[in-house]
Protein backbone atom coordinates (compact mmCIF):
# COMPACT_ATOMS: atom_id res chain seq x y z
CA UNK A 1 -6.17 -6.05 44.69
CA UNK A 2 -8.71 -4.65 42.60
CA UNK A 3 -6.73 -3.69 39.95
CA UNK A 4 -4.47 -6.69 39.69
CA UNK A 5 -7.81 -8.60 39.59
CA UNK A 6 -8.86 -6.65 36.66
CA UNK A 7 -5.61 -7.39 34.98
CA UNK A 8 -6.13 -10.72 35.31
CA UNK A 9 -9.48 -10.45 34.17
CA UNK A 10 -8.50 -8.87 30.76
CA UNK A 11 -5.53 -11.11 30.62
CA UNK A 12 -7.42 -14.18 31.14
CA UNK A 13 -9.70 -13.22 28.25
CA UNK A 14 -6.73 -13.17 25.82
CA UNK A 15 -5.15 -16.36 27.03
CA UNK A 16 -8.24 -18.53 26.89
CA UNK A 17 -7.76 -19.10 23.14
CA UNK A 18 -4.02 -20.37 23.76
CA UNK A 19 -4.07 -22.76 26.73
CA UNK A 20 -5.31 -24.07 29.96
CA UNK A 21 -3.32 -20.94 31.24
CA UNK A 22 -6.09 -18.77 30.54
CA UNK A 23 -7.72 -20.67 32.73
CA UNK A 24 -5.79 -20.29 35.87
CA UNK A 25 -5.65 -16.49 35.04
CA UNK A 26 -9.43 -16.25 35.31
CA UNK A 27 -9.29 -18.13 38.35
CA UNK A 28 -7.17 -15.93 39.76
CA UNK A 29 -8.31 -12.89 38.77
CA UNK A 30 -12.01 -14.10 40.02
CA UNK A 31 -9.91 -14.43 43.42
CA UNK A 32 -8.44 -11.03 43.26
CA UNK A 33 -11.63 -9.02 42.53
CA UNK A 34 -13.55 -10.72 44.96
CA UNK A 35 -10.64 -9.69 47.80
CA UNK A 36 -10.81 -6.04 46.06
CA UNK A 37 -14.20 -6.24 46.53
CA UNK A 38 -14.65 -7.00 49.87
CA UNK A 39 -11.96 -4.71 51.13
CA UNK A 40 -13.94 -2.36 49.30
CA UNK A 41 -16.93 -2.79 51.19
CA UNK A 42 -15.07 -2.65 54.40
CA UNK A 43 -14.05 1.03 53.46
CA UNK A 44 -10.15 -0.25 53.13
CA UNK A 45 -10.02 0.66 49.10
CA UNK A 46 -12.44 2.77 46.72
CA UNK A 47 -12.30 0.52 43.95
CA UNK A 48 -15.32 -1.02 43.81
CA UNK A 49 -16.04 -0.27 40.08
CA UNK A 50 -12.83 -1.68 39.04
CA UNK A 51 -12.45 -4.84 41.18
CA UNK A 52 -16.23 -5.57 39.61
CA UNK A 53 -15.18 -5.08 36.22
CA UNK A 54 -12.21 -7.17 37.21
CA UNK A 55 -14.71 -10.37 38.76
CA UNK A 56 -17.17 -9.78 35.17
CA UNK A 57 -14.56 -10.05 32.91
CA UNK A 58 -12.73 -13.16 34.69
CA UNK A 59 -16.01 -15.17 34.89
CA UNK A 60 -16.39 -14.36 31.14
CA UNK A 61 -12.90 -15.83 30.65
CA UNK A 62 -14.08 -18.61 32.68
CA UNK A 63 -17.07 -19.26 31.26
CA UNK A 64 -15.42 -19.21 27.51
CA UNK A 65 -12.59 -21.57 28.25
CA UNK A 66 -15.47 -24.11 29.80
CA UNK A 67 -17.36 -23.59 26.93
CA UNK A 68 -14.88 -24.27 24.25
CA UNK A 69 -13.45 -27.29 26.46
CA UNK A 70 -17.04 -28.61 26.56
CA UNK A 71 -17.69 -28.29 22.53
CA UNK A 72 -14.27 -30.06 22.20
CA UNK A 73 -15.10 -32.73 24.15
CA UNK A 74 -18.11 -33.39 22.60
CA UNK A 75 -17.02 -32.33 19.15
């Protein structure tokens, strides 16, 4: 989970500048990580590094695409 997570995070971050897409792919990728996460914790997976990476760089996808929406709407 981890390491879909952090494919969705780095995904996300390309897609934000095309479409609301972007969006679901952070979304999802915020999911993922946080599952990779927690199963990490539980001792089920050792990929707590990468399923953390994977939850940063989808809330910076997520956090870009609300920005940009919010400057377009006010633009």
């Amino acid at each position: 989970m981890a390491i879909a997570g952090l494919a969705c995070g780095a995904i996300a971050l390309v897609l934000i500048w095309f479409s609301v897409i972007g969006l679901v792919v952070a979304i999802a990728g915020i999911g993922l990580s946080v599952i990779g996460l927690t199963r990490a914790d539980q001792g089920h997976a050792d990929s707590k590094v990468v399923a953390g990476i994977g939850l940063a760089s989808a809330a910076v996808a997520t956090l870009a695409w609300l920005t940009f929406f919010a400057v377009a709407i006010l633009s």
